[in-house]
C-alpha atoms as a PDB file:
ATOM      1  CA  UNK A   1       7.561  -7.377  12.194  1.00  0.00           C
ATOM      2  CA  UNK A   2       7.847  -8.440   8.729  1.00  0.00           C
ATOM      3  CA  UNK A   3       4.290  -8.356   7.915  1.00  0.00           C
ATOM      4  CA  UNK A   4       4.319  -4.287   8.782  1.00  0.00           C
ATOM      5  CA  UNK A   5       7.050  -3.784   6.799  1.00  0.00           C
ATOM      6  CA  UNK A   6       5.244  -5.133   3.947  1.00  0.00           C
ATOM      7  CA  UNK A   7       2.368  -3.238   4.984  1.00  0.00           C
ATOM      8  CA  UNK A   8       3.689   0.094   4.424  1.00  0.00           C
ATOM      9  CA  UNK A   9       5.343  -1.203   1.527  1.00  0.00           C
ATOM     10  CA  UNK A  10       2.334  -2.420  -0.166  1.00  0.00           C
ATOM     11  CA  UNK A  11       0.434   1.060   1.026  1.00  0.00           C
ATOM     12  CA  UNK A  12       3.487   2.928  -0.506  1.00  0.00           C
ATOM     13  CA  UNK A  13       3.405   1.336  -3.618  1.00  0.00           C
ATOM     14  CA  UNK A  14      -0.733   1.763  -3.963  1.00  0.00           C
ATOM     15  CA  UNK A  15      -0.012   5.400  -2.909  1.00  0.00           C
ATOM     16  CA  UNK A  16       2.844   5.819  -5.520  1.00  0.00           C
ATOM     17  CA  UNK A  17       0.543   4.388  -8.606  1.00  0.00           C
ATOM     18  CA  UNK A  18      -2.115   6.229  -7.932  1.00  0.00           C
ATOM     19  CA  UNK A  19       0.285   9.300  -8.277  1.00  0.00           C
ATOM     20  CA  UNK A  20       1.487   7.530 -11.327  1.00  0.00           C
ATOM     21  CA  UNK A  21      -2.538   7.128 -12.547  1.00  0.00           C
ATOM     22  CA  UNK A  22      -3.750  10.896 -11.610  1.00  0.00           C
ATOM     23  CA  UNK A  23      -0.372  12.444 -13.334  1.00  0.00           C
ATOM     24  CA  UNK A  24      -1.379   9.975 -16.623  1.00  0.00           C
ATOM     25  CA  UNK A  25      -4.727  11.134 -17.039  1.00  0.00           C
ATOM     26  CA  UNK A  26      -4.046  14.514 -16.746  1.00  0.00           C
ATOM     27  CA  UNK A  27      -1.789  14.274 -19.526  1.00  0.00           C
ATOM     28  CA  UNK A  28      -4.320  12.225 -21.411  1.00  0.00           C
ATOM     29  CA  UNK A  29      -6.809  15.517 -20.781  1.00  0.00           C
ATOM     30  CA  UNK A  30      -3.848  17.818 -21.630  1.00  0.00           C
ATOM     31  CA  UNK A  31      -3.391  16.067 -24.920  1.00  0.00           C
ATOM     32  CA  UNK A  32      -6.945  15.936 -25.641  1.00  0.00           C
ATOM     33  CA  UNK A  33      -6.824  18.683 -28.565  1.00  0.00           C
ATOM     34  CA  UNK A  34      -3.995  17.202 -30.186  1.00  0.00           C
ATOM     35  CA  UNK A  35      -4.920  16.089 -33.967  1.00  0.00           C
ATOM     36  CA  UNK A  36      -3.423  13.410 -35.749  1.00  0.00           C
ATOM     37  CA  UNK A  37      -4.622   9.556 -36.414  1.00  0.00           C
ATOM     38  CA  UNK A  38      -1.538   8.037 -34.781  1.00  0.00           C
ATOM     39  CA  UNK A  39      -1.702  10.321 -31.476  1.00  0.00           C
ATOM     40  CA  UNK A  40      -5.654   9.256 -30.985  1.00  0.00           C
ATOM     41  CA  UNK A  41      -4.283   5.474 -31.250  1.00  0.00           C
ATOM     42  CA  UNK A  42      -2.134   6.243 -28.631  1.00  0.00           C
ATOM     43  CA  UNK A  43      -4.306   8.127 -26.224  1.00  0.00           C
ATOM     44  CA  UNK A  44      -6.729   4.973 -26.805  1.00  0.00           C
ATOM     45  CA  UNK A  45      -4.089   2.646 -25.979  1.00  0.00           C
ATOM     46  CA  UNK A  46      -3.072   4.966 -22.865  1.00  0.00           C
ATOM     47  CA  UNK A  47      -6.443   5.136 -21.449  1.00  0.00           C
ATOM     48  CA  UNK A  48      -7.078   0.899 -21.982  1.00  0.00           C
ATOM     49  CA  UNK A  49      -3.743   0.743 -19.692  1.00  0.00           C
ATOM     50  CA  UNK A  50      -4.769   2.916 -17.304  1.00  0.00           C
ATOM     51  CA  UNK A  51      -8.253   1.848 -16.575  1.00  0.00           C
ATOM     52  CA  UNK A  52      -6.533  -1.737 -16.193  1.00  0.00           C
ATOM     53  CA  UNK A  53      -3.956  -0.154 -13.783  1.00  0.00           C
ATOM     54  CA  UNK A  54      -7.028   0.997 -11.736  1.00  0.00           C
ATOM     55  CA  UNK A  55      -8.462  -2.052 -11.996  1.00  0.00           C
ATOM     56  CA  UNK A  56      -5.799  -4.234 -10.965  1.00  0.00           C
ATOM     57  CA  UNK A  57      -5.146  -1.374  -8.371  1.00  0.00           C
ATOM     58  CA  UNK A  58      -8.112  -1.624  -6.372  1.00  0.00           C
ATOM     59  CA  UNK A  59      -7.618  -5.093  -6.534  1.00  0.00           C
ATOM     60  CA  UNK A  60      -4.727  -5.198  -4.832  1.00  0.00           C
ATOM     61  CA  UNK A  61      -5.693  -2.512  -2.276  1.00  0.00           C
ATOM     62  CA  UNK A  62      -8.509  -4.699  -1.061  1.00  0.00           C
ATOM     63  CA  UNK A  63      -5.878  -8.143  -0.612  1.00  0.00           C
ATOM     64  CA  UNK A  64      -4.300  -5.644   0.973  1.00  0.00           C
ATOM     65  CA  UNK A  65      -6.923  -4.869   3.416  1.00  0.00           C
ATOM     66  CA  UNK A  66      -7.670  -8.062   3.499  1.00  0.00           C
ATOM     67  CA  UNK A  67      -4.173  -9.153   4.916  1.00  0.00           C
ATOM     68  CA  UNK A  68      -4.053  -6.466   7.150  1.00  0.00           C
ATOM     69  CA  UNK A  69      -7.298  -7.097   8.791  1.00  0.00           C
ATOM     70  CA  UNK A  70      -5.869 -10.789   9.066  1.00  0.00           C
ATOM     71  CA  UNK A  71      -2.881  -9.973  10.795  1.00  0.00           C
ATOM     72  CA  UNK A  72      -5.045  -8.015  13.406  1.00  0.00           C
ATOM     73  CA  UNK A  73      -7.019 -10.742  13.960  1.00  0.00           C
ATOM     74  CA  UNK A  74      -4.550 -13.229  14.230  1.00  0.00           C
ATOM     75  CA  UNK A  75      -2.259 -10.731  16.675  1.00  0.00           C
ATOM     76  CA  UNK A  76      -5.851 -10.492  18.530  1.00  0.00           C
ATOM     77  CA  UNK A  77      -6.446 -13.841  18.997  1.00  0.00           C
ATOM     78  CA  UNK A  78      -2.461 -14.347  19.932  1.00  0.00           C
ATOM     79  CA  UNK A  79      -3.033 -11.931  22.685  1.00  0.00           C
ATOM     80  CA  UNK A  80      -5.743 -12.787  24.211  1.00  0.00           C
ATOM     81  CA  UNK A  81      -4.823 -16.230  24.623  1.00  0.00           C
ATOM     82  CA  UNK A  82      -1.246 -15.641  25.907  1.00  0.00           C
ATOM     83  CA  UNK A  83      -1.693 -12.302  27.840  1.00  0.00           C
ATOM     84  CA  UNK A  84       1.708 -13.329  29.885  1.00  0.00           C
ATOM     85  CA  UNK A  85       3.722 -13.622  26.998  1.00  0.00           C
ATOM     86  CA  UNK A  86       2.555 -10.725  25.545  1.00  0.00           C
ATOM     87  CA  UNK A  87       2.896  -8.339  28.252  1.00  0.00           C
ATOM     88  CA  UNK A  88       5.792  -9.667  28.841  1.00  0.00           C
ATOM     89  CA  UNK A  89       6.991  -9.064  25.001  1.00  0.00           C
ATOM     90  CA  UNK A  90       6.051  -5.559  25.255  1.00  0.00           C
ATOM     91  CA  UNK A  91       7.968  -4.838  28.227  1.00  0.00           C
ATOM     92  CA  UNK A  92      10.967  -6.383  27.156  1.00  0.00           C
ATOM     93  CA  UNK A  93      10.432  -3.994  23.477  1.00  0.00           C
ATOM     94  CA  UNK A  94       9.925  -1.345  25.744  1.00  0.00           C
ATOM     95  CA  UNK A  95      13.064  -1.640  27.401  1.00  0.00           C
ATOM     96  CA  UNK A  96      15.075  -3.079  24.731  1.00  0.00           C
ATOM     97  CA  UNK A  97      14.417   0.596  22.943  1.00  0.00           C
ATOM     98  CA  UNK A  98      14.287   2.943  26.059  1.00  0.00           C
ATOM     99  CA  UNK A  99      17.882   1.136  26.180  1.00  0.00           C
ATOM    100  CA  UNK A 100      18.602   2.308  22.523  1.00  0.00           C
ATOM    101  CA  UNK A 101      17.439   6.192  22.781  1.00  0.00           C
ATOM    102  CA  UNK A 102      18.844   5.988  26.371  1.00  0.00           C
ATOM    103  CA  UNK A 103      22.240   6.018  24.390  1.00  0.00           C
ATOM    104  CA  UNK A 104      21.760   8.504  22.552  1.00  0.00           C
END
C-alpha cells in the first residue's frame, strides 16, 4: 500500500514540475524583448536551470516507471504463486470496506 502512495506521489510531483517548467519558459519567451546586459545573464542562467530540471525530470520519470513496472511484476509473480492467499486478501478488503461505506 505504501508503494502506491508513493506512486501517485512521485506522478504528482513530475506532474507539478512540469507545470513549474511550461509556466518558466513562457516567461523566459515573454521576457524575450527585454534589453539590458544583466537581464540576458539572467534569462541564460534561467534557461541552463531549466533544461537541467528537464533533464533530471525525465530521469526521474523513467525510475519511476521503472519501479512501477517492478511492483507489477513482483505483485504478479506474488499472485500467481499464492492464488489462495490472494483471493482470500481481496475478499477480506472487500469486506473490510463494504463494512466501512456500509456505515455510512
Amino acid at each position: 500500500m505504501e508503494r502506491i502512495l508513493d506512486k501517485v506521489t512521485g506522478e504528482q510531483l513530475i506532474t507539478d514540475f512540469k507545470v513549474v517548467v511550461a509556466d518558466a519558459e513562457a516567461l523566459l519567451k515573454a521576457t524575450a524583448g527585454q534589453g539590458g546586459e544583466k537581464l540576458a545573464e539572467v534569462r541564460a542562467k534561467a534557461e541552463e536551470s531549466l533544461r537541467v530540471m528537464k533533464v533530471r525530470l525525465a530521469e526521474a520519470q523513467e525510475a519511476l516507471i521503472i519501479k512501477t513496472k517492478e511492483a507489477a511484476k513482483a505483485t504478479d509473480e506474488y499472485v500467481h504463486e499464492n492464488p489462495w492467499k490472494a483471493i482470500g486478501t481481496a475478499a477480506g478488503l472487500g469486506l473490510l470496506i463494504g463494512w466501512f461505506m456500509g456505515r455510512r
